[in-house]
Protein backbone atom coordinates (compact mmCIF):
# COMPACT_ATOMS: atom_id res chain seq x y z
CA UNK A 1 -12.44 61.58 -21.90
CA UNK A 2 -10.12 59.80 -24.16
CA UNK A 3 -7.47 59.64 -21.50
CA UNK A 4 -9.46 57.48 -19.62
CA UNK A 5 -10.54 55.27 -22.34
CA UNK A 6 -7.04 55.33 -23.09
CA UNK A 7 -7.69 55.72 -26.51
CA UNK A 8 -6.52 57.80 -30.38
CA UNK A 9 -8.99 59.41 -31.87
CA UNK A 10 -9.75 57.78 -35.45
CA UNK A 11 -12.69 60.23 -37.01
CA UNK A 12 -15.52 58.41 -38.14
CA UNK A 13 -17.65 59.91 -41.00
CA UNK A 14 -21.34 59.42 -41.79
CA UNK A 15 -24.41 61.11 -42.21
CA UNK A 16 -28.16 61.55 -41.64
CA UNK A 17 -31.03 63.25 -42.76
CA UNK A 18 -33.00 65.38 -40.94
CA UNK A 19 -36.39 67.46 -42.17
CA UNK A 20 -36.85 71.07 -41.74
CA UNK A 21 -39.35 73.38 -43.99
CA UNK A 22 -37.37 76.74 -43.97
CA UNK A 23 -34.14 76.99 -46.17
CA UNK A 24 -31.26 75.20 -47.09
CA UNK A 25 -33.52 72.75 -48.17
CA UNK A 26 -33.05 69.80 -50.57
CA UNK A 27 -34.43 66.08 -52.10
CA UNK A 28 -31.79 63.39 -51.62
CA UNK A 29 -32.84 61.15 -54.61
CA UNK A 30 -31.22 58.14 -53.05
CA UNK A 31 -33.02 58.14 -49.90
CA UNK A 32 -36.05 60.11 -51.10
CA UNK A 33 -35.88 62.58 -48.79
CA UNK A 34 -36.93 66.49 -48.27
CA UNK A 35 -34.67 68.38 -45.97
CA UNK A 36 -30.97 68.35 -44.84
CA UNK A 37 -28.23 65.77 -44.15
CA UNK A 38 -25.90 65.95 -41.11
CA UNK A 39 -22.51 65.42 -41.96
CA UNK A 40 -20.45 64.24 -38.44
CA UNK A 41 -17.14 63.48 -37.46
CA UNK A 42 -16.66 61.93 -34.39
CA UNK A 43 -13.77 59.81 -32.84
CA UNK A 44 -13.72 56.21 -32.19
CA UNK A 45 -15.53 57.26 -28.58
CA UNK A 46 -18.60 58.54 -30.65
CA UNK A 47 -17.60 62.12 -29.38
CA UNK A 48 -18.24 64.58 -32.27
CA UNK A 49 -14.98 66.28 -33.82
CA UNK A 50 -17.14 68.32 -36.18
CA UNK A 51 -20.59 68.66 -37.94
CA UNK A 52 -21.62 70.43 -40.79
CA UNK A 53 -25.31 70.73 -41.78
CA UNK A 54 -26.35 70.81 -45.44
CA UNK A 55 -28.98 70.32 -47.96
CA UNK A 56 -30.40 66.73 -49.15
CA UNK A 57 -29.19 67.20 -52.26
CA UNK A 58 -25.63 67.30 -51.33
CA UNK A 59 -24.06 64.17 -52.02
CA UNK A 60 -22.54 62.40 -49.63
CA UNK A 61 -18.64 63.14 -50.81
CA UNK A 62 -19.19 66.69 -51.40
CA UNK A 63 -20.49 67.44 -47.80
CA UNK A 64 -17.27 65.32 -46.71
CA UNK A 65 -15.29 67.66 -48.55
CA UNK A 66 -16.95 70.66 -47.11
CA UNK A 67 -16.82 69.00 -43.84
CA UNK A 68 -12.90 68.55 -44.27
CA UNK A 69 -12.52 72.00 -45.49
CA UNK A 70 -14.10 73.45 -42.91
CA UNK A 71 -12.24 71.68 -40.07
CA UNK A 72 -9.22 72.72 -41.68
CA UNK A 73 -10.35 76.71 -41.75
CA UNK A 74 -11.27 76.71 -38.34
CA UNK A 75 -8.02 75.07 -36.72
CA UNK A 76 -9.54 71.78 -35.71
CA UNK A 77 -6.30 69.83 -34.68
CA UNK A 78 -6.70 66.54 -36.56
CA UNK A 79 -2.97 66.59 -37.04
CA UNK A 80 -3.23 63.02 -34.87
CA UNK A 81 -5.89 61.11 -37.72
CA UNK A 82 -4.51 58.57 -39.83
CA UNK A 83 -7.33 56.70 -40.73
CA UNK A 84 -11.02 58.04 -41.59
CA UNK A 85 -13.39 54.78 -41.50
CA UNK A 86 -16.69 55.64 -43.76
CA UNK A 87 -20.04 54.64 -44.75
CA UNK A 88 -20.77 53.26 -48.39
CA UNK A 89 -21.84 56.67 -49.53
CA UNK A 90 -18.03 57.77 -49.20
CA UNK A 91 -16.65 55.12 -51.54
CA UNK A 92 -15.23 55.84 -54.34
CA UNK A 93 -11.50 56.11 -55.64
CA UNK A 94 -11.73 59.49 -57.04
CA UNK A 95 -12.51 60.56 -53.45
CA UNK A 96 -10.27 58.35 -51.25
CA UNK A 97 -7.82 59.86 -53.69
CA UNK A 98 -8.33 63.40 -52.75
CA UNK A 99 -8.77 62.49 -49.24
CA UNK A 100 -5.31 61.04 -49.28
CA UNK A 101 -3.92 63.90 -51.68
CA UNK A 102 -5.05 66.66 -49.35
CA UNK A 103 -5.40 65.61 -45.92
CA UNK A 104 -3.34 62.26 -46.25
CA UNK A 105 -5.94 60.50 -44.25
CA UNK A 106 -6.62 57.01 -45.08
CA UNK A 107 -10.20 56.66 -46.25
CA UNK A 108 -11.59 53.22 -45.40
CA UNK A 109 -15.20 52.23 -46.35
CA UNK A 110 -17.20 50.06 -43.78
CA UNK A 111 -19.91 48.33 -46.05
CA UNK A 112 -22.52 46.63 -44.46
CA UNK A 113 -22.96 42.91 -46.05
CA UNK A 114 -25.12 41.75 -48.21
CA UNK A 115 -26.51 39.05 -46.85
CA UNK A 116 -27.50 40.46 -43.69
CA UNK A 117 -31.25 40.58 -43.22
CA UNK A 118 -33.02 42.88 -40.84
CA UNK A 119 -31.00 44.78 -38.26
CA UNK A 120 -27.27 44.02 -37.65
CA UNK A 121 -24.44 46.10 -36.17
CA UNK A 122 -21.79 46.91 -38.37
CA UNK A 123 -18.51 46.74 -36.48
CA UNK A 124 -17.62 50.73 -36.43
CA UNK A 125 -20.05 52.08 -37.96
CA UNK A 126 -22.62 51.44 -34.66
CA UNK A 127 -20.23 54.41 -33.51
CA UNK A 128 -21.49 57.20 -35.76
CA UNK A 129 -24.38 55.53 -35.20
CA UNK A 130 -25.08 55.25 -31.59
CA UNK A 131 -23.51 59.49 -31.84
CA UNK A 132 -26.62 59.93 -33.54
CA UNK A 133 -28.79 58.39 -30.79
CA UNK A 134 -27.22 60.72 -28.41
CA UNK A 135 -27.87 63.92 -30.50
CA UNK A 136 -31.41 63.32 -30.71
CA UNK A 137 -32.14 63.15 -27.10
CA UNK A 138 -31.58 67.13 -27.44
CA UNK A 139 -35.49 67.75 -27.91
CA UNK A 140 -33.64 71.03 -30.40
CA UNK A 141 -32.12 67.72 -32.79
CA UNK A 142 -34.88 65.28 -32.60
CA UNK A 143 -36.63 67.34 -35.75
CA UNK A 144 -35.10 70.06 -37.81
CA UNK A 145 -37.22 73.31 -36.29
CA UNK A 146 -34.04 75.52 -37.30
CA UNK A 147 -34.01 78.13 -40.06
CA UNK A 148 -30.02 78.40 -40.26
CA UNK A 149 -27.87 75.53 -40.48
CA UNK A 150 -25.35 76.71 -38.08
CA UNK A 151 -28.00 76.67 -35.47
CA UNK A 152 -28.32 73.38 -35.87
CA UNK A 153 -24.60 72.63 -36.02
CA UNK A 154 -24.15 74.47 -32.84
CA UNK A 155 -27.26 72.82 -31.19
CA UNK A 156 -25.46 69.81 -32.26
CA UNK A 157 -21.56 71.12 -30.34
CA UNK A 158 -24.07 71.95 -26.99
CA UNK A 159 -25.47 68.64 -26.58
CA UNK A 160 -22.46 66.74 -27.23
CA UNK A 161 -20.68 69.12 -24.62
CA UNK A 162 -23.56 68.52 -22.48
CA UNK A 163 -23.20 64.49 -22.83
CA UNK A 164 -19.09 64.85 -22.09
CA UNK A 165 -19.59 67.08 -18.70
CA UNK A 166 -22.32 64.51 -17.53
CA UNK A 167 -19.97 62.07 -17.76
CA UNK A 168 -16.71 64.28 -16.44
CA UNK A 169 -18.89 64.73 -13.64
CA UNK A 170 -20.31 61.00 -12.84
CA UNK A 171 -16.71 60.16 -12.00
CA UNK A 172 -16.17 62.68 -8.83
């Protein structure tokens, strides 16, 4: 897919929340929210690198770290990344510290402005964003009905995989 896009890959990371009433269950004080976040990685196509599924009450940066941890155990080649573009729940020195220290990605924080009222795309963060819209026209995604997390997370790898063969196959 990115061959004929003719792009790199630069991972995008953000994440959402999603409610489910079995385990693995947290409240996100920020949001004020019951459930569990989805933590994403996708390139700058909006295809999904890796997901990790967690509780609310995760913050933001720790479910990152997971995230990169776990990409790392499994052998996900990100040996290409340079740059990591983020929501505002990433920021931080501290952690664009470590990301550099560890992973010697560059960490770069896409705030939205201000003085923006109502809806307004963010230039690359829609990505992540419009990822999101495509994972939740899996009726399995739309709501959290899953009692493990890495039933979601693989729910999550099947649609995606179902998106990118649609697609492989709407060009022959």
């Amino acid at each position: 897919m990115r061959d004929k896009y003719q792009q790199r890959a630069t991972p995008i990371i953000q994440v959402t929340h999603i409610w489910n009433w079995y385990h693995s269950i947290g409240f996100d004080g920020g949001k004020m929210v019951k459930g569990r976040k989805r933590h994403v990685l996708v390139d700058t196509l909006g295809l999904v690198l890796m997901v990790m599924v967690t509780a609310a009450n995760i913050s933001d940066q720790r479910g990152a770290k997971m995230l990169f941890w776990k990409a790392r155990r499994q052998g996900a080649s990100l040996s290409r990344l340079v740059r990591i573009w983020a929501d505002a729940g990433y920021q931080g020195q501290a952690f664009m510290k470590w990301v550099m220290d560890r992973f010697q990605y560059v960490l770069e924080v896409i705030k939205r402005s201000d003085n923006l009222a109502g809806f307004q795309v963010v230039p690359k963060r829609w990505i992540v964003e419009r990822t999101f819209g495509w994972l939740l026209w899996s009726r399995r995604l739309n709501k959290d009905y899953e009692v493990l997390t890495r039933t979601t997370e693989a729910l999550a790898y099947v649609a995606m995989i179902r998106l990118m063969v649609r697609r492989l196959a709407q060009e022959y």
